[in-house]
C-alpha atoms as a PDB file:
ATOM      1  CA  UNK A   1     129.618 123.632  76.233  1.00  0.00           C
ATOM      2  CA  UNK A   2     126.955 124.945  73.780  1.00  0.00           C
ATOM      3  CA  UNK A   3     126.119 121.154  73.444  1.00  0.00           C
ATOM      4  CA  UNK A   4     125.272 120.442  77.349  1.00  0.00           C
ATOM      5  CA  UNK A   5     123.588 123.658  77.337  1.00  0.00           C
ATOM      6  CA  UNK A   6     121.242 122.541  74.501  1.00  0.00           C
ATOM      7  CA  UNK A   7     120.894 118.715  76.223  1.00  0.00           C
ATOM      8  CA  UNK A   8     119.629 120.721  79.318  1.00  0.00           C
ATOM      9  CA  UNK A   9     117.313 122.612  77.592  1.00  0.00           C
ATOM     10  CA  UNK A  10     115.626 119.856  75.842  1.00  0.00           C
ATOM     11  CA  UNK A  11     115.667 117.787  78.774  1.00  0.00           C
ATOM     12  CA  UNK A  12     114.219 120.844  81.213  1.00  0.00           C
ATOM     13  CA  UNK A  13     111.385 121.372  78.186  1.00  0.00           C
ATOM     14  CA  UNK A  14     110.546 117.671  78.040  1.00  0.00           C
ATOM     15  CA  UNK A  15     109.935 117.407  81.505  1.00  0.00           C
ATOM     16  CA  UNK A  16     107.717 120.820  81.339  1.00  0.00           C
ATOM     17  CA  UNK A  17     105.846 119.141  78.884  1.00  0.00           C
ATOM     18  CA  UNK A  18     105.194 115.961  81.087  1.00  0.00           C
ATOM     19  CA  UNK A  19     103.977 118.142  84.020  1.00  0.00           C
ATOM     20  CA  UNK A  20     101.678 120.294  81.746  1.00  0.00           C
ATOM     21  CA  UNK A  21     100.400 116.774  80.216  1.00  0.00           C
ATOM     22  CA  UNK A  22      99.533 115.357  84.183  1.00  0.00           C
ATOM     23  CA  UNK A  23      97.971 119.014  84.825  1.00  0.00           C
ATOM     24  CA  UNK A  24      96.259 118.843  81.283  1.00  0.00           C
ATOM     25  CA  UNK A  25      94.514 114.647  82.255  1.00  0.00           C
ATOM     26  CA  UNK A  26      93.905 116.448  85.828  1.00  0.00           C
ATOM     27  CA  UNK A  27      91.903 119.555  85.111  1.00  0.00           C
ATOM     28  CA  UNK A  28      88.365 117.821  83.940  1.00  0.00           C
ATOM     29  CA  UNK A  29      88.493 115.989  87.161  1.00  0.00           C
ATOM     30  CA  UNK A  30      89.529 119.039  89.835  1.00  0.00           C
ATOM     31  CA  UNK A  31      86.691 120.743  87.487  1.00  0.00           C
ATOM     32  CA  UNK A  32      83.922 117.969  88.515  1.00  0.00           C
ATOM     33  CA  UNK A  33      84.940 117.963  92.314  1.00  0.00           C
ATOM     34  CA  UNK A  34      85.036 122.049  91.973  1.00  0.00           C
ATOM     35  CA  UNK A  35      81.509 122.399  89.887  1.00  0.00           C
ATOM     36  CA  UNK A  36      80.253 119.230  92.951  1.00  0.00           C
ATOM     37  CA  UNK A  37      80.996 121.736  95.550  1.00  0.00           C
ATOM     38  CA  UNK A  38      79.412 124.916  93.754  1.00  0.00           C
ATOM     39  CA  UNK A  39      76.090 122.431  93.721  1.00  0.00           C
ATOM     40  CA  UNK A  40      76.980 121.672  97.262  1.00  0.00           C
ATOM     41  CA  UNK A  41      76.703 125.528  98.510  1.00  0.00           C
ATOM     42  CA  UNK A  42      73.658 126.412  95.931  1.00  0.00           C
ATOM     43  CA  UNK A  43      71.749 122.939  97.696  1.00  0.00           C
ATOM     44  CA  UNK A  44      72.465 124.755 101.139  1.00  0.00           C
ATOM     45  CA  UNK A  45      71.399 128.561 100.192  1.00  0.00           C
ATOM     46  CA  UNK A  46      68.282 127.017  98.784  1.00  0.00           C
ATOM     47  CA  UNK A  47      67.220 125.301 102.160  1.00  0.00           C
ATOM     48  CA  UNK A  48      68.316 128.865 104.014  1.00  0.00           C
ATOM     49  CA  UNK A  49      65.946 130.633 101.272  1.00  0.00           C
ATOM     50  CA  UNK A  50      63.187 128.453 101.211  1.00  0.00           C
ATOM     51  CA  UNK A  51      63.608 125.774 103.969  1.00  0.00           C
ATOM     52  CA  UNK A  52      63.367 122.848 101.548  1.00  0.00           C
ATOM     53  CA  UNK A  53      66.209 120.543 100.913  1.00  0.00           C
ATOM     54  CA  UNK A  54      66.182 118.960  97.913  1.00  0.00           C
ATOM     55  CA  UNK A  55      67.173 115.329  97.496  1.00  0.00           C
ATOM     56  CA  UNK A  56      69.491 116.351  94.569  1.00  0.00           C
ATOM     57  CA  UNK A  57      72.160 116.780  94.185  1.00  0.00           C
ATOM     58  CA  UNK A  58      73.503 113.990  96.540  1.00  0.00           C
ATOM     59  CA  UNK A  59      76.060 114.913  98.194  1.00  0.00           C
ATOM     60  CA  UNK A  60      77.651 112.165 100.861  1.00  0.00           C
ATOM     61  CA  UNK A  61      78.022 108.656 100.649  1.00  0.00           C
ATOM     62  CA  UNK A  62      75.990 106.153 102.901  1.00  0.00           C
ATOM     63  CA  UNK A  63      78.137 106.574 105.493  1.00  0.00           C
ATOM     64  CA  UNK A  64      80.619 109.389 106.668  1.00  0.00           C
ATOM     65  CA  UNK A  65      82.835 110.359 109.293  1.00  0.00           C
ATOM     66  CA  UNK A  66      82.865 113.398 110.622  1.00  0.00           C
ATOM     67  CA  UNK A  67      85.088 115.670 112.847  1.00  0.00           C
ATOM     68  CA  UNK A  68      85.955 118.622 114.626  1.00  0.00           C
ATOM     69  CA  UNK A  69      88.176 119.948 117.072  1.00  0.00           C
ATOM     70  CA  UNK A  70      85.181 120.199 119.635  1.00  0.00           C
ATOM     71  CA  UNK A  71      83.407 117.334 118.433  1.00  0.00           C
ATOM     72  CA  UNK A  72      84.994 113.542 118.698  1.00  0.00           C
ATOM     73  CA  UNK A  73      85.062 111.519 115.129  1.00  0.00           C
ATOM     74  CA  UNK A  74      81.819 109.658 114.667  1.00  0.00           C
ATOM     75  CA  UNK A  75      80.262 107.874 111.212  1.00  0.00           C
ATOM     76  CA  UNK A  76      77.051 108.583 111.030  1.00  0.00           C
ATOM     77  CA  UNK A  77      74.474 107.503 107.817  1.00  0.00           C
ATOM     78  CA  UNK A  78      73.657 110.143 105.241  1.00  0.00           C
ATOM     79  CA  UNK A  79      69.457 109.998 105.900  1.00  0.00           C
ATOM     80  CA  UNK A  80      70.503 111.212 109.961  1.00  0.00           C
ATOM     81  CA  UNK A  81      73.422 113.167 108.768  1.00  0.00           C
ATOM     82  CA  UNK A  82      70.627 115.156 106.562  1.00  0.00           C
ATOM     83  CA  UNK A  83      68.882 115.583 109.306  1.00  0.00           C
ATOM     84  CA  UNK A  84      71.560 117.191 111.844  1.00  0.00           C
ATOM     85  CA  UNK A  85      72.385 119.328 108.515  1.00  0.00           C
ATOM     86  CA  UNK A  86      68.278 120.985 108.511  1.00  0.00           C
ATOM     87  CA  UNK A  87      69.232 121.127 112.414  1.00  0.00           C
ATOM     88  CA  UNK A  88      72.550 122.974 111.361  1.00  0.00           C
ATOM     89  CA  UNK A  89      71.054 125.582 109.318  1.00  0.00           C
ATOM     90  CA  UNK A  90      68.203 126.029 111.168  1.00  0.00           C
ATOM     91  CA  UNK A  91      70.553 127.231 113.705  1.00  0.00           C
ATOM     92  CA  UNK A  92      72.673 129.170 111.108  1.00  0.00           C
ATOM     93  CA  UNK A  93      69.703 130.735 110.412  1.00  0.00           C
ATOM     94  CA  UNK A  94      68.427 131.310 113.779  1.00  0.00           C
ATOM     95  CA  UNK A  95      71.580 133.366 114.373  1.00  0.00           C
ATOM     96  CA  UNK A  96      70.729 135.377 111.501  1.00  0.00           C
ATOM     97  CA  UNK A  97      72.763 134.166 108.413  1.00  0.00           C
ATOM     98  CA  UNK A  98      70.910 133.695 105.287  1.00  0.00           C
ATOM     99  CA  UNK A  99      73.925 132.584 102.569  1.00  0.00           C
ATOM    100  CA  UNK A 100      76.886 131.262 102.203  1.00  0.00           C
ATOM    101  CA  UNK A 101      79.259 131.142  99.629  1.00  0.00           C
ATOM    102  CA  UNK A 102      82.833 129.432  99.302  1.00  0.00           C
ATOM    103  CA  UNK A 103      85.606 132.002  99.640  1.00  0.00           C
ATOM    104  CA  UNK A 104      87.851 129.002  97.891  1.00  0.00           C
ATOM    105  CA  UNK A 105      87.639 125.986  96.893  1.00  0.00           C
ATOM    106  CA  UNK A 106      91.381 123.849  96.730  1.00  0.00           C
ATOM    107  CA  UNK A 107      90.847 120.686  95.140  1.00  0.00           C
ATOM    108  CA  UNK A 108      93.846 117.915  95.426  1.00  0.00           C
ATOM    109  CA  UNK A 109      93.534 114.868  92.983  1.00  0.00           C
ATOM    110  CA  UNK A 110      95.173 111.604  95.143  1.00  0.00           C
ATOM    111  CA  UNK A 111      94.188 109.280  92.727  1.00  0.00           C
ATOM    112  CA  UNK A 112      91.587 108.586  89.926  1.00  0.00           C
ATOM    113  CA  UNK A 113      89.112 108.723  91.944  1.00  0.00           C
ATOM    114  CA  UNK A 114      90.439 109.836  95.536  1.00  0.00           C
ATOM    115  CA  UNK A 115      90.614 113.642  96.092  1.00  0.00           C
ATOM    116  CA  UNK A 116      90.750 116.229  98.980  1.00  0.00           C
ATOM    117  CA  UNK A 117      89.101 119.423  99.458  1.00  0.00           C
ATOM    118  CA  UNK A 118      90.199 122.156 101.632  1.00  0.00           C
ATOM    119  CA  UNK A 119      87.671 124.715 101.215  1.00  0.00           C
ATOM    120  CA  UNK A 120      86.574 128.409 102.979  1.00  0.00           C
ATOM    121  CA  UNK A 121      82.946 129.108 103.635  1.00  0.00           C
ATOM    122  CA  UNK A 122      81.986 132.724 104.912  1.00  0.00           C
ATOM    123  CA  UNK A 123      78.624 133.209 106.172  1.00  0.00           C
ATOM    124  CA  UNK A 124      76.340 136.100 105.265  1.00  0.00           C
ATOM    125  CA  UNK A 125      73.818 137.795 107.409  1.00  0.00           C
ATOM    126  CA  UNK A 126      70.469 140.010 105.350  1.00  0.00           C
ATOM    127  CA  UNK A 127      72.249 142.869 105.419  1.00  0.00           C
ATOM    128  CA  UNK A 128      75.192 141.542 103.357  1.00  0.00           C
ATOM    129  CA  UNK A 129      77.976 141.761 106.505  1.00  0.00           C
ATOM    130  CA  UNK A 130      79.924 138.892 106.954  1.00  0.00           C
ATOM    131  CA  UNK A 131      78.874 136.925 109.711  1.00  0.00           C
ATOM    132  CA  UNK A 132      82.165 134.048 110.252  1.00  0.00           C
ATOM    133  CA  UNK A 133      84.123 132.583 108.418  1.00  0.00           C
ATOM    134  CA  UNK A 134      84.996 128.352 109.114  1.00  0.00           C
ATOM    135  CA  UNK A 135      87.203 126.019 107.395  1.00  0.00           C
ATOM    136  CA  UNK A 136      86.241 122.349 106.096  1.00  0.00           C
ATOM    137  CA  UNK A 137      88.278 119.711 104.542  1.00  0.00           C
ATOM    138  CA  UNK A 138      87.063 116.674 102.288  1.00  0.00           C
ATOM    139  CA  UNK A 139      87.695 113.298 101.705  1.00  0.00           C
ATOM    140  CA  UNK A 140      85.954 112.396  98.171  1.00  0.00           C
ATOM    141  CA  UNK A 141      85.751 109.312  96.320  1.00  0.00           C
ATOM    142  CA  UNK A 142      84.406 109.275  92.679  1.00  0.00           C
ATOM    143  CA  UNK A 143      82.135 106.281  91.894  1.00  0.00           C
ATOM    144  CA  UNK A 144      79.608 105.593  89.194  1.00  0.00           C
ATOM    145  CA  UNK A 145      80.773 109.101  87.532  1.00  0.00           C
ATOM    146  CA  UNK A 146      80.012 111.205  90.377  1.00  0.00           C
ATOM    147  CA  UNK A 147      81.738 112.453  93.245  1.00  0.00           C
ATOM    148  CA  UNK A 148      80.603 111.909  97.349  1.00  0.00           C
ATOM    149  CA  UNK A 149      82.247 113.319 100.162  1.00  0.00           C
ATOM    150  CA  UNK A 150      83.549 110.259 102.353  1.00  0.00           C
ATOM    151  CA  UNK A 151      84.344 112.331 105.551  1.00  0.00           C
ATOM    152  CA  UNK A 152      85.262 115.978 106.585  1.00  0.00           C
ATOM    153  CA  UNK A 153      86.741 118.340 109.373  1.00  0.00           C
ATOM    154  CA  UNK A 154      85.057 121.629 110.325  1.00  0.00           C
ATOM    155  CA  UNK A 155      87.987 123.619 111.503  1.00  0.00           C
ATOM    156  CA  UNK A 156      89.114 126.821 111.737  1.00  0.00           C
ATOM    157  CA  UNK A 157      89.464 129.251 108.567  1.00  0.00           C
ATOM    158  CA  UNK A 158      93.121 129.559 109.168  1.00  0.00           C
ATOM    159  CA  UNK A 159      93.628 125.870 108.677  1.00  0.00           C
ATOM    160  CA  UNK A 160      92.793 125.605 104.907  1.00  0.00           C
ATOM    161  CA  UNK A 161      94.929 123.882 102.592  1.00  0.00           C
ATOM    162  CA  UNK A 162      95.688 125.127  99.694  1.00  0.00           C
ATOM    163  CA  UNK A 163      96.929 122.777  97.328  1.00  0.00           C
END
């Protein structure tokens, strides 16, 4: 008996040590997607501050999808996609909000270089009160060394994933 007890705890400790090795090759890579999206948020304050948008860091690939519950999927390229995002904020800060900062970021590795985001964004007004809170979700693909978000869904804050 103290045999099979032993056998199961080398076997349950072996396979610990294969899950902590997976999590171990993972980390550098949820680390990139996470430190992408911290650029991400910093690139978007920066236009609310000071109304430019800088060209870097780049943040889509050519083309995208996107979609909403109130909006139909479209693909649209990333020069007009910029464009409806100065448009977005504009409005964003039209309405008062002058930051926004992710609440959380969940990162899911599908592959080497597949991953999805489910992330949190609340919006800030001057005076530091929350203004809303909305939910996105990522598709990413990793080429060339860097990370690009493929498509995404604005949705409610409620719907977050977290992997």
């Amino acid at each position: 008996m103290r045999v099979f007890f032993a056998v199961c705890l080398v076997i349950l400790m072996f396979n610990q040590q294969k899950v902590l090795a997976k999590q171990a090759v993972k980390a550098p890579e949820t680390e990139q997607v996470r430190a992408f999206f911290d650029a991400y948020m910093n690139k978007y304050n920066h236009y609310l501050t000071t109304n430019e948008f800088n060209d870097q860091p780049y943040l889509y690939h050519d083309t995208i999808m996107v979609m909403s519950s109130s909006v139909a999927p479209y693909t649209i390229g990333y020069s007009a996609f910029y464009q409806r995002t100065r448009a977005f904020l504009d409005n964003l800060k039209a309405q008062g909000v002058r930051r926004v900062n992710w609440v959380d970021i969940n990162v899911h590795l599908i592959d080497k270089n597949l991953a999805v985001a489910s992330n949190t964004a609340a919006r800030y007004l001057e005076n530091g009160d929350e203004f809303n809170r909305v939910g996105v979700t990522y598709m990413m693909r990793k080429a060339n060394d860097e990370w690009r978000i493929t498509s995404f869904m604005v949705h409610n804050a409620a719907g977050v994933i977290d992997f």
